[in-house]
Protein backbone atom coordinates (compact mmCIF):
# COMPACT_ATOMS: atom_id res chain seq x y z
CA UNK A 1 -41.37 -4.79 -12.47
CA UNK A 2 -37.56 -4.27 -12.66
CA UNK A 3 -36.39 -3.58 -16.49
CA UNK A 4 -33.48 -6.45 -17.75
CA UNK A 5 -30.53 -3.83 -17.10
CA UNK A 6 -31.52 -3.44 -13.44
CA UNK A 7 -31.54 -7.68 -12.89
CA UNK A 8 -28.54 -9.21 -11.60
CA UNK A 9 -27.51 -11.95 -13.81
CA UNK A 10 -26.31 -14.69 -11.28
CA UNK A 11 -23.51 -17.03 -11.06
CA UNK A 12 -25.60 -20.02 -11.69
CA UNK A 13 -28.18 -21.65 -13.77
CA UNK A 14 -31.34 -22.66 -13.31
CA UNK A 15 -32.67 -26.27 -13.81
CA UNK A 16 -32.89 -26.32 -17.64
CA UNK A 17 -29.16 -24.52 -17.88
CA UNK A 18 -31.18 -21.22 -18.05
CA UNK A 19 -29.63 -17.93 -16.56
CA UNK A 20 -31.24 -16.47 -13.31
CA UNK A 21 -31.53 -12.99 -11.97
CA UNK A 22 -31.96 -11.23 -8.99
CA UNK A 23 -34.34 -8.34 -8.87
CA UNK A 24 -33.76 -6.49 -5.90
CA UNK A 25 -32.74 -2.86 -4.35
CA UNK A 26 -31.01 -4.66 -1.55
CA UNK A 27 -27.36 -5.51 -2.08
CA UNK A 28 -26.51 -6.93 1.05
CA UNK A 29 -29.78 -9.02 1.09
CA UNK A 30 -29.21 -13.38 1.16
CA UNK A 31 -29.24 -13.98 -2.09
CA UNK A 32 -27.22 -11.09 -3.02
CA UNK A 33 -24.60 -12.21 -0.63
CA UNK A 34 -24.50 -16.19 -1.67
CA UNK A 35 -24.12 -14.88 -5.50
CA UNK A 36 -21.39 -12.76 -4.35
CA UNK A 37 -19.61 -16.08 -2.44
CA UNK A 38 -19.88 -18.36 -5.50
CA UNK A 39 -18.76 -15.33 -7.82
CA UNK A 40 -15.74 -15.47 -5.61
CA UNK A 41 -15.19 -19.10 -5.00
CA UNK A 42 -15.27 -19.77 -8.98
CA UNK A 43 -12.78 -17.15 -9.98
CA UNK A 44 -10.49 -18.28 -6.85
CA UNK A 45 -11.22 -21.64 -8.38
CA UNK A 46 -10.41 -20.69 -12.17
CA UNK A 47 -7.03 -19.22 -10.96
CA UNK A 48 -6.09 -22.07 -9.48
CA UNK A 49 -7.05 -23.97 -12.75
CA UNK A 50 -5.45 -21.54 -14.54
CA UNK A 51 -2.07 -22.38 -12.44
CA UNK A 52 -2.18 -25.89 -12.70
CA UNK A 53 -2.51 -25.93 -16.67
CA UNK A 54 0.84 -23.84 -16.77
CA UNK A 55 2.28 -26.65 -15.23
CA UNK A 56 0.80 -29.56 -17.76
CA UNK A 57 1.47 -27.34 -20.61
CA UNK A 58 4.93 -27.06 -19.44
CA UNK A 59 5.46 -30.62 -19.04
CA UNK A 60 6.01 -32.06 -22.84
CA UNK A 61 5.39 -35.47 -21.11
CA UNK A 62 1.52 -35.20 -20.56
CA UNK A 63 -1.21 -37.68 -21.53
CA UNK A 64 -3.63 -36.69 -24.53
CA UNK A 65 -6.71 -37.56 -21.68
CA UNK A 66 -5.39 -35.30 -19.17
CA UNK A 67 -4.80 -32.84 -21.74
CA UNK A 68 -9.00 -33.44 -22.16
CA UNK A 69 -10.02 -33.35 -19.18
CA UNK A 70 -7.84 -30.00 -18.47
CA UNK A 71 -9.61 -28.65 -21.59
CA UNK A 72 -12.63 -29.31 -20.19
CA UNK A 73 -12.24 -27.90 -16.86
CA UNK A 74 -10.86 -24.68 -18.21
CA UNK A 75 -14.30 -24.06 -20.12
CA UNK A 76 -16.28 -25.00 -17.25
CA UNK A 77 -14.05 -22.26 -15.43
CA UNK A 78 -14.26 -19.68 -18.76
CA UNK A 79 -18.17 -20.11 -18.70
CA UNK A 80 -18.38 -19.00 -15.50
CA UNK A 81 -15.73 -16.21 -15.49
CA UNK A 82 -17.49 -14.94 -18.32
CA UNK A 83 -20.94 -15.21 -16.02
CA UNK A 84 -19.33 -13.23 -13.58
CA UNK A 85 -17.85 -10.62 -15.80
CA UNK A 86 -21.21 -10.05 -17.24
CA UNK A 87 -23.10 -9.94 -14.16
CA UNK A 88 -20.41 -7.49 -13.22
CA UNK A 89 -20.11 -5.26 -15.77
CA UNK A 90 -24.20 -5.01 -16.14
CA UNK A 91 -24.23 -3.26 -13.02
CA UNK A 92 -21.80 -0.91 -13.98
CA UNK A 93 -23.03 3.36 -14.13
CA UNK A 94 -22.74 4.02 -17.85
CA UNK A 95 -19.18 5.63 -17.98
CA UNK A 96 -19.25 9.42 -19.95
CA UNK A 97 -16.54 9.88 -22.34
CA UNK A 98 -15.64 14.05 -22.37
CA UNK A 99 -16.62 15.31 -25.56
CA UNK A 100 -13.16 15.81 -28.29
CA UNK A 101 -11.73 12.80 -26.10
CA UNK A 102 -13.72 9.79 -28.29
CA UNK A 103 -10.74 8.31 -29.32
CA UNK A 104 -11.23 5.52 -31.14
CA UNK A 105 -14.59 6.15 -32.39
CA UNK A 106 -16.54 5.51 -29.00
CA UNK A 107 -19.78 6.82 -28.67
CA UNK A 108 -19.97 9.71 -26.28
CA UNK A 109 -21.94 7.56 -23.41
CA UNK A 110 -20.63 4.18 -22.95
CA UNK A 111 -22.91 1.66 -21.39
């Protein structure tokens, strides 16, 4: 059995809005490769959305639905950037911080 930090949180739900993982050693396996597809395609997708609500904010003329329905969108698109950074960022190798270089109060191993 693979332990939770070794599972690859993927960029979609499962049929009760549940997260799914991946537990595999193969990277460049199917499933791997669709999650890595839709990662793509919904942060291409959120900077588009991200460009077009420059453009209603910046017109003082727009409609309070549109204004809704952009709102809406955008935290459809923040969910799932948020998925992705996750998924992401779980796979990262704990980063070592030199000792005498903590900074900020970090703990020497960041994971």
């Amino acid at each position: 059995m693979t332990i939770q930090n070794e599972l690859r949180l993927l960029p979609w739900t499962g049929p009760e809005g549940k997260p799914c993982y991946l537990s595999t050693d193969n990277n460049g396996g199917h499933l791997s490769r669709l999650a890595d597809t839709t990662e793509a395609v919904q942060l291409g997708m959120a900077a588009e959305l991200l460009e077009h609500a420059a453009e209603v904010l910046a017109d003082g003329e727009t409609e309070p639905n549109e204004l809704r329905q952009l709102a809406v969108a955008m935290s459809g698109a923040l969910r799932d950037a948020l998925r992705v950074a996750i998924s992401r960022g779980s796979r990262l190798p704990p980063t070592v911080v030199p000792k005498g270089e903590e900074g900020d109060g970090l703990p020497e191993v960041v994971t």
